[in-house]
Structures are given as C-alpha cells and as structure tokens.
Protein backbone atom coordinates (compact mmCIF):
# COMPACT_ATOMS: atom_id res chain seq x y z
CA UNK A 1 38.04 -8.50 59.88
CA UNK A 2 36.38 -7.74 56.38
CA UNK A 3 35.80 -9.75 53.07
CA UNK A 4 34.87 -8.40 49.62
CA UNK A 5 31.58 -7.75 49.33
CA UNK A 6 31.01 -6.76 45.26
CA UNK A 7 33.28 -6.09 42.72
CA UNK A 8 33.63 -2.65 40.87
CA UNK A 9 33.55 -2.65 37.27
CA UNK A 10 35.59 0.32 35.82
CA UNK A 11 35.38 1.77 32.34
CA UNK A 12 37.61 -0.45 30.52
CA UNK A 13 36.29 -3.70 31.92
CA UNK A 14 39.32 -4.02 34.78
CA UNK A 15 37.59 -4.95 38.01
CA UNK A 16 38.58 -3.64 42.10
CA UNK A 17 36.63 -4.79 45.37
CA UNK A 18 33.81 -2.48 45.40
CA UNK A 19 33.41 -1.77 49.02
CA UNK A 20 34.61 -3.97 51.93
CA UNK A 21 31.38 -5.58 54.60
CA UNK A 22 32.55 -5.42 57.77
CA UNK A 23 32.16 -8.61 59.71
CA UNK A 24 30.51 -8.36 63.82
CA UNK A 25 28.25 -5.78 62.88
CA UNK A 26 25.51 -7.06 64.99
CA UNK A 27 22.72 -8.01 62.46
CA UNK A 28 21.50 -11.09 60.81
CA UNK A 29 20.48 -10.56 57.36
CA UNK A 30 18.17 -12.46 55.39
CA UNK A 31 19.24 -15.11 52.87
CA UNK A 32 16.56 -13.45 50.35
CA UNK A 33 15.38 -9.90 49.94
CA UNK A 34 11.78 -9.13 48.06
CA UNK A 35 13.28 -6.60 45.54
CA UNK A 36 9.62 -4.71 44.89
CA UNK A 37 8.95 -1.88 42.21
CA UNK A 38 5.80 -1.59 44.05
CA UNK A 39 7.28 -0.89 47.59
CA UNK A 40 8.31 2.50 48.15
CA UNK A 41 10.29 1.37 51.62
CA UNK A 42 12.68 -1.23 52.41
CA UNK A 43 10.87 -3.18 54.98
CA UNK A 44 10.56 -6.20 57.49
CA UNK A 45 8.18 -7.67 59.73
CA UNK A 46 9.39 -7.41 63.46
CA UNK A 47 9.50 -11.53 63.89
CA UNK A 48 12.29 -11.55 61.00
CA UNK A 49 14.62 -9.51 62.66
CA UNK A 50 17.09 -10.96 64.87
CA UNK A 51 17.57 -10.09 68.67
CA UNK A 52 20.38 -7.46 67.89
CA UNK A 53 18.40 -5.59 65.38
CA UNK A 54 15.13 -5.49 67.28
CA UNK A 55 17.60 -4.11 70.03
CA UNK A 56 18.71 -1.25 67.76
CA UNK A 57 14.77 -0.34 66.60
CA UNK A 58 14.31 3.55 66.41
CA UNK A 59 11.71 5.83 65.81
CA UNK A 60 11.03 7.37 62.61
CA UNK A 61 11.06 10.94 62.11
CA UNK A 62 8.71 10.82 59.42
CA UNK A 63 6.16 8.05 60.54
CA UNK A 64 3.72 6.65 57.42
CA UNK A 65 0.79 5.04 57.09
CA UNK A 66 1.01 2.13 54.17
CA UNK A 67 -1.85 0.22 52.69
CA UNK A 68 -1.30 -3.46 53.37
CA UNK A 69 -3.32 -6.32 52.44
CA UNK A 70 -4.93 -6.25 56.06
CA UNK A 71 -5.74 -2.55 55.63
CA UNK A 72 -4.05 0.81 56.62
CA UNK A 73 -0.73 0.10 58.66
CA UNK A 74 1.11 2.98 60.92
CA UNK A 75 4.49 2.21 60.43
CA UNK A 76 6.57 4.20 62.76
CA UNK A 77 9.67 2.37 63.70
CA UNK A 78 12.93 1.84 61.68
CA UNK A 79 16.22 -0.31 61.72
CA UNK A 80 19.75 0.21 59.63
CA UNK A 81 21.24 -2.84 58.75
CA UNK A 82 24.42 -3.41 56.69
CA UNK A 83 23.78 -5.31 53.86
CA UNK A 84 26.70 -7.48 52.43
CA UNK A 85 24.87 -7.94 49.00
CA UNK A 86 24.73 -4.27 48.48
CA UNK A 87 27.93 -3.25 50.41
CA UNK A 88 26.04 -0.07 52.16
CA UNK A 89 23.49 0.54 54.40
CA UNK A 90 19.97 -0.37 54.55
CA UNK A 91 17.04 1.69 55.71
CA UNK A 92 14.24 -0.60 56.63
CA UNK A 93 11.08 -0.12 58.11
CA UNK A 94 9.74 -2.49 60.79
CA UNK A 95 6.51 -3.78 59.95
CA UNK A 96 3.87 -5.82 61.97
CA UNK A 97 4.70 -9.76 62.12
CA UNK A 98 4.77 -11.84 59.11
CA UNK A 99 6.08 -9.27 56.50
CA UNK A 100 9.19 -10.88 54.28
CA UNK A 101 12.14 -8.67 53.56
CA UNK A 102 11.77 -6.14 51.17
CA UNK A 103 13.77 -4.02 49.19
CA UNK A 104 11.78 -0.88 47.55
CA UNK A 105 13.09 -0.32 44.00
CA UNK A 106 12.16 2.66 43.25
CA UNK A 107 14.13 4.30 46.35
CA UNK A 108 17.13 2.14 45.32
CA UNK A 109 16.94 3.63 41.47
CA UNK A 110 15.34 7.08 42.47
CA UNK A 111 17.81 7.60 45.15
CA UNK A 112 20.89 5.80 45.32
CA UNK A 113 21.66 6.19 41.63
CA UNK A 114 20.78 2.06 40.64
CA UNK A 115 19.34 0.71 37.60
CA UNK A 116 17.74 -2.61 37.61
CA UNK A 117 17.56 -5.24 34.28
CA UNK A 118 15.48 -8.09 33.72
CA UNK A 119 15.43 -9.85 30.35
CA UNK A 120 16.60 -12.59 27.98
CA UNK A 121 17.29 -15.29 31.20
CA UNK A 122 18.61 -12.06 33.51
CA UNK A 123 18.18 -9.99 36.22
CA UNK A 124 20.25 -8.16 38.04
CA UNK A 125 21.31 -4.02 39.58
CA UNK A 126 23.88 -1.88 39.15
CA UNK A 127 24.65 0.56 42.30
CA UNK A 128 27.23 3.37 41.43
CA UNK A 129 30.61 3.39 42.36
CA UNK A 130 31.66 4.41 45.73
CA UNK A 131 31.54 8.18 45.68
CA UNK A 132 29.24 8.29 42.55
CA UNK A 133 25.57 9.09 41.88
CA UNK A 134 25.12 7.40 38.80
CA UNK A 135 25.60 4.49 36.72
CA UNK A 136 26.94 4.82 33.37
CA UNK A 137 25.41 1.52 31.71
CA UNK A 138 24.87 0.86 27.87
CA UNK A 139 24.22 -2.74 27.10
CA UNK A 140 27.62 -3.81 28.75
CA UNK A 141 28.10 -1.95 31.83
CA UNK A 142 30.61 0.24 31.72
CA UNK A 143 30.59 1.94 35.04
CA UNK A 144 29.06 0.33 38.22
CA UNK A 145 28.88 -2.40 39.84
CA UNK A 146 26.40 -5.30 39.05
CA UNK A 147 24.21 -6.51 41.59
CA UNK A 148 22.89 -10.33 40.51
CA UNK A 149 19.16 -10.89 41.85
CA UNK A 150 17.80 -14.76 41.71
CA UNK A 151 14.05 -14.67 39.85
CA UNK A 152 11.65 -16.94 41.41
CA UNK A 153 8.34 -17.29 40.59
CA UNK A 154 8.08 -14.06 38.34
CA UNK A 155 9.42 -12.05 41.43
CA UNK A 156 13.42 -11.01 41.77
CA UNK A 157 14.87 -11.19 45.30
CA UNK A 158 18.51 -10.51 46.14
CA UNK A 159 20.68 -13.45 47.61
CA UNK A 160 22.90 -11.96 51.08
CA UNK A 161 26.44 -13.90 51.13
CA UNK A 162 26.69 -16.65 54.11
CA UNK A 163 29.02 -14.83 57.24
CA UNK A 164 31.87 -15.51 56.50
CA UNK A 165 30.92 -13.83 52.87
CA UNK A 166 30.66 -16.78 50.49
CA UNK A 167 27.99 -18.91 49.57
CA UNK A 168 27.39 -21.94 47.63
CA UNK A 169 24.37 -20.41 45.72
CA UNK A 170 26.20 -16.71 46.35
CA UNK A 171 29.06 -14.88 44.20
CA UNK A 172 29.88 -11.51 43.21
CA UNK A 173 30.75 -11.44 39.55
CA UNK A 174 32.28 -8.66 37.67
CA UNK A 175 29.78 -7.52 34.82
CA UNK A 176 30.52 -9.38 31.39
C-alpha cells in the first residue's frame, strides 16, 4: 500500500508523483523537522524516537564527537528512517535525550543535490529528480521537485504528511 509522497516538476511545468512512501515501514516520524544550516548531521534525541526505530539503532562506522550546548557529545549510534516529506531515506544520528529532530542542510545541498530558498514570504527545497544529482532551478523551477518548509520563529522546519499521507496543515504542491 503506497500514496504519493511529492510531486515532480518536469521542464515544461507538467507534473508526475515524484517517488511513492511506502506505508508499514516501521517508523514514526516527526510532525516537524529542525531544517539547520548549522548542523552538519541529521539528528534526534533517543526519547523522540519511537519503539521500532530505537529497535533498529546501529552503530556508526564513523563515530563523531559534536559540540553541544552541554559540551562535547560522542555520538556513535545511527537510525534510517523513511521520510514521507522527502520521499527517500534519512540518515540520522541518535543523540542523548531531549534533542528535536534535525535535518542538516548542508548534507542535504552538499550531497543529495538540494537547494534551499527563503525570501519574499517563502521557504522551501528542491531535491533532484529520481535518478538525478542536481537541480536545474532559475527563479521558476524548472527541474526538481519542491520541498515546502513552514518558518517559525526565524527557523524553517519541514512538515511530515499524517499516515495515511495527507494532512490538514500538509500538501505537496507542484512548483508555480
């Protein structure tokens, strides 16, 4: 059982289902993710994962050491969770108790091949289309697939669709 999870925006403005999310996967995602510039790792405190993903907690071949507002944190345990907001896969690093959901930015841009807009009442990504590294974006996007992220207080987070992949506060939008 699947549902549309974003819509693909091709050159030429027609729009396709971007990728499909797969429904049962055995994680609970947050209804907001912290999209940081400042965070170079997707991340979570332990006590905001669910049973399943704390279940599914591995460790990291290439353990860090992060400096945290309570000082110097070894951070040596990681979790993949399937985002629906994204449609793909989601790195994140389990930190000590207390830390929100965070999506790092930079790795997102750097490595995945998004870009990321803010300005004039807006903010949003756009991820590449399946099987691409790279978005091809002018001011109207012409290849990719926008991402919309909800600014509050200064600070952009990314929504995750209810279950059953809809939400009240939640759509995916083909880029204007």
């Amino acid at each position: 059982d699947s549902v549309p999870a974003l819509t693909a925006v091709e050159a030429g403005g027609s729009s396709a289902p971007a990728c499909v999310a797969t429904r049962g996967i055995g994680n609970d995602l947050p209804a907001l993710w912290l999209v940081d510039s400042g965070s170079l790792y997707n991340l979570a405190g332990r006590d905001k994962l669910s049973r399943g993903d704390r279940d599914r907690i591995d460790i990291s071949g290439k353990p860090v050491v992060l400096d945290t507002g309570v000082g110097p944190t070894k951070v040596d345990q990681v979790v993949d969770v399937q985002s629906r907001a994204l449609g793909e896969e989601v790195e994140i690093r389990v930190m000590p108790d207390g830390c929100p959901h965070v999506l790092g930015l930079g790795g997102l841009c750097e490595d995945f091949g998004y870009n990321q807009f803010w300005g004039n009442g807006e903010c949003y990504m756009v991820k590449p289309l399946p099987g691409e590294s790279q978005c091809e974006v002018e001011v109207k996007i012409k290849r990719g697939v926008k991402v919309p992220l909800e600014v509050i207080d200064k600070v952009p987070y990314l929504r995750e669709p209810g279950p059953d992949g809809d939400s009240a506060s939640w759509a995916a939008l083909p880029a204007p």
